[in-house]
Each structure stands twice: as C-alpha cells, then as structure tokens.
PDB file of N, CA and C in Angstrom:
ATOM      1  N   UNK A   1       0.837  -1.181   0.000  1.00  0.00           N
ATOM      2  CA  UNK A   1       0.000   0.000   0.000  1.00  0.00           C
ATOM      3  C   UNK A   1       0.886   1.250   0.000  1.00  0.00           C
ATOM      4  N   UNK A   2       0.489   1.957  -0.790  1.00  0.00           N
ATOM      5  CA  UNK A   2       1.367   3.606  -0.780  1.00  0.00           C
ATOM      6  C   UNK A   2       0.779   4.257   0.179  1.00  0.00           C
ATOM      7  N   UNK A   3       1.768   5.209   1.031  1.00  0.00           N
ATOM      8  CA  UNK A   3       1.755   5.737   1.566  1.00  0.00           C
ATOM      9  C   UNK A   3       0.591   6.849   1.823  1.00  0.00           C
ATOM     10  N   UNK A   4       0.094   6.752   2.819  1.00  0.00           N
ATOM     11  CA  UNK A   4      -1.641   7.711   3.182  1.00  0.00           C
ATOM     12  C   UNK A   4      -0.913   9.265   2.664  1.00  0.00           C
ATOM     13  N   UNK A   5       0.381   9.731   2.978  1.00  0.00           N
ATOM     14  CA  UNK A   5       0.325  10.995   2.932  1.00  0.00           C
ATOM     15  C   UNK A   5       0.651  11.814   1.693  1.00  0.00           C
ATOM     16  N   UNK A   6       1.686  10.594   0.816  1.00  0.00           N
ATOM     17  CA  UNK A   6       2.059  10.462  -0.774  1.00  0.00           C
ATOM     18  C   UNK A   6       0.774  10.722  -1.138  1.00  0.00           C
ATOM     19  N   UNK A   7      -0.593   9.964  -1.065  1.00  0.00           N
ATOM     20  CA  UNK A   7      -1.933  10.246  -1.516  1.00  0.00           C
ATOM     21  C   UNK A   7      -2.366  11.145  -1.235  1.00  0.00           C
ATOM     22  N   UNK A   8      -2.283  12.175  -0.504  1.00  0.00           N
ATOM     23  CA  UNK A   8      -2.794  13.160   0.288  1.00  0.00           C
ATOM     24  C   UNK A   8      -2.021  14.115  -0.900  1.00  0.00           C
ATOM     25  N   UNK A   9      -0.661  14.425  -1.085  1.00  0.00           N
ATOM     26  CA  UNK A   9       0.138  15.007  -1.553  1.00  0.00           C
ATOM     27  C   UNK A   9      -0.315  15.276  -2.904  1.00  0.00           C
ATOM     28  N   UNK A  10      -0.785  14.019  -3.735  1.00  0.00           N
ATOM     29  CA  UNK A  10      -0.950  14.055  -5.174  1.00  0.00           C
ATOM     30  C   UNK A  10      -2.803  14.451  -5.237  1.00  0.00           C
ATOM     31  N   UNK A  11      -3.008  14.135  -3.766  1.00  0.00           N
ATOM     32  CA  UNK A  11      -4.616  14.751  -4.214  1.00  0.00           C
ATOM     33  C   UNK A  11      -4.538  16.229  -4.355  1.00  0.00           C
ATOM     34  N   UNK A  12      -3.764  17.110  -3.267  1.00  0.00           N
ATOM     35  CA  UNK A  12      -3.738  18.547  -2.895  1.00  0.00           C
ATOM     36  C   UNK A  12      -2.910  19.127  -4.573  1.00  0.00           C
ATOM     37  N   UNK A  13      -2.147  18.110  -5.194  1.00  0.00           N
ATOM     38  CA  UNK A  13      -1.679  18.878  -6.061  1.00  0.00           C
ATOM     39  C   UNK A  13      -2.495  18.705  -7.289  1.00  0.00           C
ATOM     40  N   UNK A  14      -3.426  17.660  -7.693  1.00  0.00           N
ATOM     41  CA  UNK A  14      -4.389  17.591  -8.503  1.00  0.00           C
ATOM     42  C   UNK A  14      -5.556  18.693  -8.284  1.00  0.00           C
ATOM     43  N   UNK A  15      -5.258  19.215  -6.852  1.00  0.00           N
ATOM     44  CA  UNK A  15      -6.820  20.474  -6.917  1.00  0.00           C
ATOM     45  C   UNK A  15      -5.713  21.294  -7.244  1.00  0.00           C
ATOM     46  N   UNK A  16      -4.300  21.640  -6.726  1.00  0.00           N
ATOM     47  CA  UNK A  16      -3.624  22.839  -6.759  1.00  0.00           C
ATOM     48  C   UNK A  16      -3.532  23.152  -8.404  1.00  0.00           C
ATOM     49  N   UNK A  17      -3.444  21.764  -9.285  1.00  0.00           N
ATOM     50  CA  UNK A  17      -3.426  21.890 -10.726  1.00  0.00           C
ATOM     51  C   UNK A  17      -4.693  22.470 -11.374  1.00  0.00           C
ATOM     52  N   UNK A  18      -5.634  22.605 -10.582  1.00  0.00           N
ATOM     53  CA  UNK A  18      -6.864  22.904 -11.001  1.00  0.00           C
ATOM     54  C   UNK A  18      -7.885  21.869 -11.324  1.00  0.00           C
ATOM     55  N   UNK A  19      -8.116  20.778 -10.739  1.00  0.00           N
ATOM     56  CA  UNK A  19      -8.877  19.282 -11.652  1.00  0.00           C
ATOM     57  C   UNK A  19      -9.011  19.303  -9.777  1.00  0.00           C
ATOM     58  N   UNK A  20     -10.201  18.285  -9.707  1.00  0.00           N
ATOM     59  CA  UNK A  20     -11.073  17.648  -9.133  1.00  0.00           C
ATOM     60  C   UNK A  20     -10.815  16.229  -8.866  1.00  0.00           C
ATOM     61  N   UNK A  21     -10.343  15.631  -7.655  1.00  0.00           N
ATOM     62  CA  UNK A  21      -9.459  13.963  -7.243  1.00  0.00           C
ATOM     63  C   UNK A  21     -10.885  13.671  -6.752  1.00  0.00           C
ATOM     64  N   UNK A  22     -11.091  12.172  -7.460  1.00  0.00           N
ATOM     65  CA  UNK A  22     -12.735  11.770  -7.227  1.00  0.00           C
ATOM     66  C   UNK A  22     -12.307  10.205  -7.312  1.00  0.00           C
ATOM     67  N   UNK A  23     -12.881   9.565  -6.745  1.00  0.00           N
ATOM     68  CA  UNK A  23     -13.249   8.323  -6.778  1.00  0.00           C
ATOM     69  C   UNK A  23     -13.281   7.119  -7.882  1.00  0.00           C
ATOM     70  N   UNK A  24     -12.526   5.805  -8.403  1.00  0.00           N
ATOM     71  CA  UNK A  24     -13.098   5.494  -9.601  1.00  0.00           C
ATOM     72  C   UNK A  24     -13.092   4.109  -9.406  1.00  0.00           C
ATOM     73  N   UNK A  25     -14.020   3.268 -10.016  1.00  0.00           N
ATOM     74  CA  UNK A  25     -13.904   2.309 -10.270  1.00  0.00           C
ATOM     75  C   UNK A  25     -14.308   1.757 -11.511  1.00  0.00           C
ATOM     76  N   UNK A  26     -13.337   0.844 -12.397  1.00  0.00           N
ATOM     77  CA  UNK A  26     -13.861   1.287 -13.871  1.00  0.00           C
ATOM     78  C   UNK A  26     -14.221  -0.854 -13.701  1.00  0.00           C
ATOM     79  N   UNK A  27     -14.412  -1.069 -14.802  1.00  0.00           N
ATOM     80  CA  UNK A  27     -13.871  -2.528 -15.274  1.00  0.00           C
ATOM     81  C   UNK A  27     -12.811  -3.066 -15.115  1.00  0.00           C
ATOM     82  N   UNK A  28     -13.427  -4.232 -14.087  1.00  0.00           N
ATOM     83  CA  UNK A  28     -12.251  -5.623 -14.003  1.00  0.00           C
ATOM     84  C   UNK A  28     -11.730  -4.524 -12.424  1.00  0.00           C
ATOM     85  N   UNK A  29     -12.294  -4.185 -12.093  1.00  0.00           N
ATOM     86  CA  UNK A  29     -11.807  -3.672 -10.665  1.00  0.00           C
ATOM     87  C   UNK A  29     -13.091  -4.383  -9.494  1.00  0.00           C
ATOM     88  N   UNK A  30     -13.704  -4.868  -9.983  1.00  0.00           N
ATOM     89  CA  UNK A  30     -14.450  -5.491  -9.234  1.00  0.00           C
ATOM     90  C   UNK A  30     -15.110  -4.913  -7.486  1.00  0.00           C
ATOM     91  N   UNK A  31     -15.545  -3.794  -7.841  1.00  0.00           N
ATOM     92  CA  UNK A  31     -15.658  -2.275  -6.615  1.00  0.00           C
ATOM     93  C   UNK A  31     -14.294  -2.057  -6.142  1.00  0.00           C
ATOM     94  N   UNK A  32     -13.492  -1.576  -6.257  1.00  0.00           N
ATOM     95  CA  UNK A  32     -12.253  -1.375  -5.813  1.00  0.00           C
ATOM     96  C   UNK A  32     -12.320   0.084  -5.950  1.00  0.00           C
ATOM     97  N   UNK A  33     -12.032   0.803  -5.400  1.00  0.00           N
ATOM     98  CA  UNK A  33     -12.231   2.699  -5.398  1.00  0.00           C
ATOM     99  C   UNK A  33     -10.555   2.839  -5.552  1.00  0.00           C
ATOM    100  N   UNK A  34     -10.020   3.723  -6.801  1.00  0.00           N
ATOM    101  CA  UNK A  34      -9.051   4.495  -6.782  1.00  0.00           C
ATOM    102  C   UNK A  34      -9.133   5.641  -7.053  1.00  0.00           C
ATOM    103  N   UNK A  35      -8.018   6.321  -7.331  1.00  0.00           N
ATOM    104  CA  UNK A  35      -7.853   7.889  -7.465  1.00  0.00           C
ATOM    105  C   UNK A  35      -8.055   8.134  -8.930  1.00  0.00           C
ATOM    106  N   UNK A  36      -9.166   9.212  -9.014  1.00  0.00           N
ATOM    107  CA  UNK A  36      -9.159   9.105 -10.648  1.00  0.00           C
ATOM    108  C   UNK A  36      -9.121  10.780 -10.630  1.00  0.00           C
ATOM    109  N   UNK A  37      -9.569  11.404 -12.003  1.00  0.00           N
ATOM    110  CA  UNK A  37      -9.474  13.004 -12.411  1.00  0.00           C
ATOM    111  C   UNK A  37      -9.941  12.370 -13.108  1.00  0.00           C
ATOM    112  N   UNK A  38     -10.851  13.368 -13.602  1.00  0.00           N
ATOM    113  CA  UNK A  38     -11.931  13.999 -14.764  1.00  0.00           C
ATOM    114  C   UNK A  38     -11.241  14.952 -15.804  1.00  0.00           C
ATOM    115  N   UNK A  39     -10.907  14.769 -16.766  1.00  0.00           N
ATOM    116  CA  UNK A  39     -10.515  16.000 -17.470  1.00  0.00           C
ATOM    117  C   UNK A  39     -11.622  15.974 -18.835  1.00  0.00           C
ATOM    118  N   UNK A  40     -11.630  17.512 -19.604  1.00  0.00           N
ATOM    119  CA  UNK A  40     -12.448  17.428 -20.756  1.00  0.00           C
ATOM    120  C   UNK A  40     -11.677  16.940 -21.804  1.00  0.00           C
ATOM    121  N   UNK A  41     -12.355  17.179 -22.741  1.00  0.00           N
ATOM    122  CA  UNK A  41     -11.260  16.681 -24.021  1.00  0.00           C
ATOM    123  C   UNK A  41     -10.263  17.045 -24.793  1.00  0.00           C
ATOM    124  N   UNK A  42     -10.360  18.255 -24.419  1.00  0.00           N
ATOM    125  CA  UNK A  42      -9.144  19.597 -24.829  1.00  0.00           C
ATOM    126  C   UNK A  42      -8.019  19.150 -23.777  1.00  0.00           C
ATOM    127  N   UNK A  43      -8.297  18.459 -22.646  1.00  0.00           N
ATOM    128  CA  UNK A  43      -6.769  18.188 -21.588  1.00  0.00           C
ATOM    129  C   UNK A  43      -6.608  16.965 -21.961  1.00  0.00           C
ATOM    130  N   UNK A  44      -5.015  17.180 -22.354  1.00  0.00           N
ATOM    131  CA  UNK A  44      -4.659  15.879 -22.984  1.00  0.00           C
ATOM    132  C   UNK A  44      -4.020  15.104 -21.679  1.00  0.00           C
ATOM    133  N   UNK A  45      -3.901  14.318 -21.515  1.00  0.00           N
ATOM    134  CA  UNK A  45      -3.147  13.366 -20.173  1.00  0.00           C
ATOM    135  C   UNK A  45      -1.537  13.941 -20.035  1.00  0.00           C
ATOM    136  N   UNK A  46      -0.963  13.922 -21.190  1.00  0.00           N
ATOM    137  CA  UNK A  46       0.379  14.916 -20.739  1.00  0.00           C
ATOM    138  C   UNK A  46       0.329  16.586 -19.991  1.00  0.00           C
ATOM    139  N   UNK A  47      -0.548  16.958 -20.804  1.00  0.00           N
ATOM    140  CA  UNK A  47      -0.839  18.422 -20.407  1.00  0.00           C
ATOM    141  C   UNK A  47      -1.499  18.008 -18.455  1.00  0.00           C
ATOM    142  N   UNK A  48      -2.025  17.086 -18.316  1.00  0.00           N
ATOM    143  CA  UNK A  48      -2.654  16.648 -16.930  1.00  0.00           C
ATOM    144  C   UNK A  48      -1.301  16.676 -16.046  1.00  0.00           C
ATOM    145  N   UNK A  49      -0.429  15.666 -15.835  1.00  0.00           N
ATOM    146  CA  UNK A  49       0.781  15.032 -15.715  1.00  0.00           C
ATOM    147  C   UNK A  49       1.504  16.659 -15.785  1.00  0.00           C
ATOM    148  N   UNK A  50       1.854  17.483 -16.553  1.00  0.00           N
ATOM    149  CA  UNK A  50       2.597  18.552 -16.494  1.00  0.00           C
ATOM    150  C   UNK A  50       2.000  19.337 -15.524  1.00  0.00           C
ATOM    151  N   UNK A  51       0.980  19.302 -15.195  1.00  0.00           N
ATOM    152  CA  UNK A  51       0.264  20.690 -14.439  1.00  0.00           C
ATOM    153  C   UNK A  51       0.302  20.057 -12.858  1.00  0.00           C
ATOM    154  N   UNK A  52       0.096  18.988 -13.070  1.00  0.00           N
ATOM    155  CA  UNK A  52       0.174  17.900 -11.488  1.00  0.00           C
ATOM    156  C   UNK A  52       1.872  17.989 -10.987  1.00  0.00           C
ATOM    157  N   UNK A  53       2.487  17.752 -11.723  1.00  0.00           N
ATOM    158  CA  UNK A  53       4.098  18.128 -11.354  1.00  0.00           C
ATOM    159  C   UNK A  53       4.548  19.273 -11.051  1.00  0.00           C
ATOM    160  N   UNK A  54       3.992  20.472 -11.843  1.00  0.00           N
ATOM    161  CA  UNK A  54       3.954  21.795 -11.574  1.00  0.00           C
ATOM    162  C   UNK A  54       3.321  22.319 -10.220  1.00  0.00           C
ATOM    163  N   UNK A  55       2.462  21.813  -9.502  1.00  0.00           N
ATOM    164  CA  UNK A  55       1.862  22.256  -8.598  1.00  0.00           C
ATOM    165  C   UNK A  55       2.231  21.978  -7.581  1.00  0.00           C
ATOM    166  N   UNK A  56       3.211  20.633  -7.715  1.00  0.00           N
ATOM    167  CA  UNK A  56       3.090  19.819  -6.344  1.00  0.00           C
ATOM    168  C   UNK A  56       4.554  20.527  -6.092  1.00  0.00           C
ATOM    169  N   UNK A  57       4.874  19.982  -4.509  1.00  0.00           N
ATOM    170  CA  UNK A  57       6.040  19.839  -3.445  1.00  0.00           C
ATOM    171  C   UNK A  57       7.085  18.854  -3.824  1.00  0.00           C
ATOM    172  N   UNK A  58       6.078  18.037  -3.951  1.00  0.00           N
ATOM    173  CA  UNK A  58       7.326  16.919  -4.481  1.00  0.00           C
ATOM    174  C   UNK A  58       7.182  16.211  -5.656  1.00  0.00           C
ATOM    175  N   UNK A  59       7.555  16.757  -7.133  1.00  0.00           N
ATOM    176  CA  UNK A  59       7.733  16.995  -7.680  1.00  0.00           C
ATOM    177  C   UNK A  59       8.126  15.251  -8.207  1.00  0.00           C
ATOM    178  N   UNK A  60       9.193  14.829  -7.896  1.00  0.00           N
ATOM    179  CA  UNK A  60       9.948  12.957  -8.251  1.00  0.00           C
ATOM    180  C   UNK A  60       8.793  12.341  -7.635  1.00  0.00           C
ATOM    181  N   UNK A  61       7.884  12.241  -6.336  1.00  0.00           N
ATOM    182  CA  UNK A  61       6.519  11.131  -6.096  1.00  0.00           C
ATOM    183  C   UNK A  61       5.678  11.100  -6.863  1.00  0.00           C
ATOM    184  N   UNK A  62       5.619  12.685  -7.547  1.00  0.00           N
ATOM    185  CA  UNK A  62       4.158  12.937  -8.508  1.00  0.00           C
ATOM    186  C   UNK A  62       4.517  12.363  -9.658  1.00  0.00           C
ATOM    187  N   UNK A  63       5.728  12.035 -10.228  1.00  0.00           N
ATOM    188  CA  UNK A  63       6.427  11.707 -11.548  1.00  0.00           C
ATOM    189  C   UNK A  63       6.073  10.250 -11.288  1.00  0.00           C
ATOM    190  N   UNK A  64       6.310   9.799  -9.886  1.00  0.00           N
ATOM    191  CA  UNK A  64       6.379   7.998  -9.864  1.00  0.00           C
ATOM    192  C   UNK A  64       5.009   7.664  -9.701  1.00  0.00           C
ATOM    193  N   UNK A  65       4.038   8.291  -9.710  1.00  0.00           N
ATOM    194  CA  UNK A  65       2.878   8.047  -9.314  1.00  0.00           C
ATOM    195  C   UNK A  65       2.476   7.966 -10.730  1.00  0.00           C
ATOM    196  N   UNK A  66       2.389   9.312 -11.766  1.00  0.00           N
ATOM    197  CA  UNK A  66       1.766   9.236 -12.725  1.00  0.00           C
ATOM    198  C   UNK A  66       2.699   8.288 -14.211  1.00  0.00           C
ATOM    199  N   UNK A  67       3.685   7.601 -13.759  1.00  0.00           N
ATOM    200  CA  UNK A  67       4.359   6.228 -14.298  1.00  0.00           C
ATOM    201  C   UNK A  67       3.085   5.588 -14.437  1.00  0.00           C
ATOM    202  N   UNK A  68       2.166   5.349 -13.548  1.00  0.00           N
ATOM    203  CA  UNK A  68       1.034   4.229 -13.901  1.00  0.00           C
ATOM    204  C   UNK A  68      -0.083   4.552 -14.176  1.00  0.00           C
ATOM    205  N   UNK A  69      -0.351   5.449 -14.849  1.00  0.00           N
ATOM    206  CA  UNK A  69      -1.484   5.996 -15.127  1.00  0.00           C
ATOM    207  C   UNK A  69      -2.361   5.503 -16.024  1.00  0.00           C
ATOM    208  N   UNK A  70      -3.578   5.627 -15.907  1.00  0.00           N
ATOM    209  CA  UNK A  70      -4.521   4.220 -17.467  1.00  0.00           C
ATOM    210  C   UNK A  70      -5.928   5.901 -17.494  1.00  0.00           C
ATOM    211  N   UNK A  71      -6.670   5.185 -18.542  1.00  0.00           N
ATOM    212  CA  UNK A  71      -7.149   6.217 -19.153  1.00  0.00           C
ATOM    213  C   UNK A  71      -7.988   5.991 -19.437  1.00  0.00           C
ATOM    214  N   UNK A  72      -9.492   6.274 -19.377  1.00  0.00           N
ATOM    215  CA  UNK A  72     -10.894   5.198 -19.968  1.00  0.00           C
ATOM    216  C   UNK A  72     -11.735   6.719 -20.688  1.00  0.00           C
ATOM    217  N   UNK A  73     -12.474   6.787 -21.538  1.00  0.00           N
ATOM    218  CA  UNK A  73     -13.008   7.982 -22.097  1.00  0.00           C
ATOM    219  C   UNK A  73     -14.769   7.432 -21.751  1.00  0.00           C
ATOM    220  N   UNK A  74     -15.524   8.307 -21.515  1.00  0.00           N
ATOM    221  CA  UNK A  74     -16.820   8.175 -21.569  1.00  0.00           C
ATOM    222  C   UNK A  74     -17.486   7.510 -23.484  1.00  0.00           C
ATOM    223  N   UNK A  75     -18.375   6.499 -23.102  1.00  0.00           N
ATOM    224  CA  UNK A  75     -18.698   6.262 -24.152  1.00  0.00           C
ATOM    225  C   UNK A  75     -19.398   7.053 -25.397  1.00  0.00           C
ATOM    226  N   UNK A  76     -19.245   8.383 -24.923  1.00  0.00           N
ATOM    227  CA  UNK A  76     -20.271   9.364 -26.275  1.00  0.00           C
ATOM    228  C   UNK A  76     -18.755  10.356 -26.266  1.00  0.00           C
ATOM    229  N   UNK A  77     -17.628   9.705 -25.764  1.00  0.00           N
ATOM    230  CA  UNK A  77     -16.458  10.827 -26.337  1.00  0.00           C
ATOM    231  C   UNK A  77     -16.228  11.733 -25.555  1.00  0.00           C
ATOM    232  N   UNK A  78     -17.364  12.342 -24.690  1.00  0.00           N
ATOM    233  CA  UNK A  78     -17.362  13.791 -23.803  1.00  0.00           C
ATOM    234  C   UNK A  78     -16.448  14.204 -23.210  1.00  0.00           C
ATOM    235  N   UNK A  79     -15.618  12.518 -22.382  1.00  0.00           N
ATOM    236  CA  UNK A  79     -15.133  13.467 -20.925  1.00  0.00           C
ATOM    237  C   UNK A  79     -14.305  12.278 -21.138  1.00  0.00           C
ATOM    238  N   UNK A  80     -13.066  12.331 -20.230  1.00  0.00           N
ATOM    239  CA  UNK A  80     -11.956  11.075 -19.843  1.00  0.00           C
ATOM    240  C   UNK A  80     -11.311  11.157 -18.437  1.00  0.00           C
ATOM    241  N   UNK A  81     -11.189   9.757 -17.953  1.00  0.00           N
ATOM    242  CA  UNK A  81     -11.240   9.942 -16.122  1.00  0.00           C
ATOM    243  C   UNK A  81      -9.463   9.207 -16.642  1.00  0.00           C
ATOM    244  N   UNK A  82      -8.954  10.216 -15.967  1.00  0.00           N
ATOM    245  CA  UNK A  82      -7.383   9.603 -15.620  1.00  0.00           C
ATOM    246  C   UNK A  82      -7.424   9.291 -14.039  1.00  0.00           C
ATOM    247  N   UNK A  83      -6.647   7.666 -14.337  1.00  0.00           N
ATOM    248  CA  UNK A  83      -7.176   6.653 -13.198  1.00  0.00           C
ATOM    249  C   UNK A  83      -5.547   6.414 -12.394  1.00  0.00           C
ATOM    250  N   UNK A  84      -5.519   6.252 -11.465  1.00  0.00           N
ATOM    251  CA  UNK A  84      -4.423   5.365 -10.749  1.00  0.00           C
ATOM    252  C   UNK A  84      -5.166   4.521 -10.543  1.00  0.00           C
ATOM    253  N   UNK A  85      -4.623   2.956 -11.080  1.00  0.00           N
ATOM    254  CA  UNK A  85      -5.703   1.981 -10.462  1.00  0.00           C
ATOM    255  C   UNK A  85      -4.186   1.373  -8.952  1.00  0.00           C
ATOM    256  N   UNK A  86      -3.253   1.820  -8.547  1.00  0.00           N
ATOM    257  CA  UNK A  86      -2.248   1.618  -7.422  1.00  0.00           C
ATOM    258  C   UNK A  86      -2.727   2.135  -6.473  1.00  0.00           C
ATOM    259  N   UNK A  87      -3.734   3.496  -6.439  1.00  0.00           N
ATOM    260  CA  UNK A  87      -3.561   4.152  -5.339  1.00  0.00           C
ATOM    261  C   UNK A  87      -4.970   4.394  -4.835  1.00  0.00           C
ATOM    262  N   UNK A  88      -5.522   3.257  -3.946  1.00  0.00           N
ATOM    263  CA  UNK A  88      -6.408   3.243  -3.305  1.00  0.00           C
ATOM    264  C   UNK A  88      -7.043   4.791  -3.274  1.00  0.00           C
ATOM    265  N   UNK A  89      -8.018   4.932  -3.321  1.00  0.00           N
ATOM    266  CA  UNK A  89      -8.972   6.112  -2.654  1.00  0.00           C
ATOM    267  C   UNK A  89      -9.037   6.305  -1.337  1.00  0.00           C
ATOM    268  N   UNK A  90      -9.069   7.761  -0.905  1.00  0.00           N
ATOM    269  CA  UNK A  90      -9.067   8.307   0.089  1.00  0.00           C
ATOM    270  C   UNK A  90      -9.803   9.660   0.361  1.00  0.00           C
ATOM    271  N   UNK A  91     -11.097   9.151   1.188  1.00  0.00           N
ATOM    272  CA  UNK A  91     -11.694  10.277   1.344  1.00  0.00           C
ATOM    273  C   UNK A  91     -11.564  11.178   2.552  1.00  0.00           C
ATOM    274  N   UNK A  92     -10.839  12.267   1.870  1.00  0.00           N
ATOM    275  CA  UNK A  92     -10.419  13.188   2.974  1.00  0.00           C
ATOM    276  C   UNK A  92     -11.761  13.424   4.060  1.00  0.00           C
ATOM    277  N   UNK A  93     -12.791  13.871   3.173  1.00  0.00           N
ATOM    278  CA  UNK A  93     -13.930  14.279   4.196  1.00  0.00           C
ATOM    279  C   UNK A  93     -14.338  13.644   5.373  1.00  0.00           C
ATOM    280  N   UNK A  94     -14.092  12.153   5.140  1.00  0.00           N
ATOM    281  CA  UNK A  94     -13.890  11.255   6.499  1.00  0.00           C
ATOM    282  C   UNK A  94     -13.082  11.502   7.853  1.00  0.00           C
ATOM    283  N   UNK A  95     -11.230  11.617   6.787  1.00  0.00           N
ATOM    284  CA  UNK A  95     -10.679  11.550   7.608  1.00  0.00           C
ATOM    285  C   UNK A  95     -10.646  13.548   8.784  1.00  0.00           C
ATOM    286  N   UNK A  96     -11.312  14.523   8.280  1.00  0.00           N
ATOM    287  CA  UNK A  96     -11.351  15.855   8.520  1.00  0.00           C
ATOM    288  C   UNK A  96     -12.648  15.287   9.737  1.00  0.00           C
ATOM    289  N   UNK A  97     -13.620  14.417   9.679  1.00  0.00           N
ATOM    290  CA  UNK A  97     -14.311  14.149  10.947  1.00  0.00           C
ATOM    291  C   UNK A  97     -13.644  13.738  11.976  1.00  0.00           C
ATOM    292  N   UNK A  98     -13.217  12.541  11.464  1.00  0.00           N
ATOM    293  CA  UNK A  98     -12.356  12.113  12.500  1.00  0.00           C
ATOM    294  C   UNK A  98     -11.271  12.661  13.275  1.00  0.00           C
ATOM    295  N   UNK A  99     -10.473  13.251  12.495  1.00  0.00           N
ATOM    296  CA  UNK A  99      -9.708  14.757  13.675  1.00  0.00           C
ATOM    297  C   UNK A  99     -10.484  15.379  14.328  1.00  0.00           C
ATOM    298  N   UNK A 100     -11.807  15.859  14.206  1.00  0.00           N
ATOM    299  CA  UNK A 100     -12.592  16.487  14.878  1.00  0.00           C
ATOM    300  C   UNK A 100     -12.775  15.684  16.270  1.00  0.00           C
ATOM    301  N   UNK A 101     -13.313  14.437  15.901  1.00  0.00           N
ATOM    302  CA  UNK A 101     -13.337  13.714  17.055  1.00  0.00           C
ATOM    303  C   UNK A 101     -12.644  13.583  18.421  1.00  0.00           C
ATOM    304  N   UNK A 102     -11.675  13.694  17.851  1.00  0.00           N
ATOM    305  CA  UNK A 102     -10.206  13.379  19.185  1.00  0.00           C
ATOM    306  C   UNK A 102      -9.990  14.521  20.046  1.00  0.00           C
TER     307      UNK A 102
END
C-alpha cells in the first residue's frame, strides 16, 4: 500500500493543478475505489501530468505516481477519467471528521 500521505500530496496537487481527485472504479476492478481526475477533451493526459508536477512539493513522487497511469473515455467521447488503479482512494472528508473527534 502507498503511503496515506504520498496520496494526500498528489490529491492537494491535482486540486492545486486545477482538476477535481474523485473516486473510480472502472472494469475488471471489481468495486475497488481508486484515485481518478476527470478531465475534458481539450486536456490531454500529458498536459494533466505537467500541471500535477507543476503544482506539487514533491515533484519525483508525482512523476512515480503518474508512471502508472490508465485512461478510460466516456462512451459518447465527452469526458476522460485519468485513473491510478495503485492508489487506493481516500476520502479526505472522512478523515477531517475524525480529527474532529479526538
């Protein structure tokens, strides 16, 4: 399992890039939730990958992360979810209760 805070890192720099870190589970994942982005069709997956490196702190994790990247497009063409299928999902909003708690 990668590291909770590596995930944390590449989520904050996927909003800092401007894109939206959401949830995915595509085919042959059998409910398995990873880290996906939404981009339109004008953002090409490199142009994604450049702006995610650009934003972030650490700069070499975000590079080793997006090494595995897969790519599925909506079936009418519209939209395309860039997937980590490595890096489990993590919903911050959970874990922001749970600090509350303690």
């Amino acid at each position: 399992m990668i590291d909770t805070n590596l995930v944390r890192n590449l989520m904050d720099a996927i909003e800092n890039a401007g894109f939206e870190p959401r949830s995915y589970s595509g085919r042959g994942m059998y409910g398995k939730e990873c880290l996906g982005v939404t981009v339109d069709r004008e953002t090409s997956v490199f142009q994604l990958a450049a702006q995610i490196i650009a934003a972030s702190d650490d700069p070499g994790a975000m590079a080793d992360f997006l090494s595995d990247v897969r790519v599925a497009e909506d079936s009418m063409g519209m939209g395309t979810i860039v997937y980590f299928p490595r890096i489990d999902w993590i919903d911050r909003d959970d874990e922001d209760e749970d600090e509350g708690d303690e």
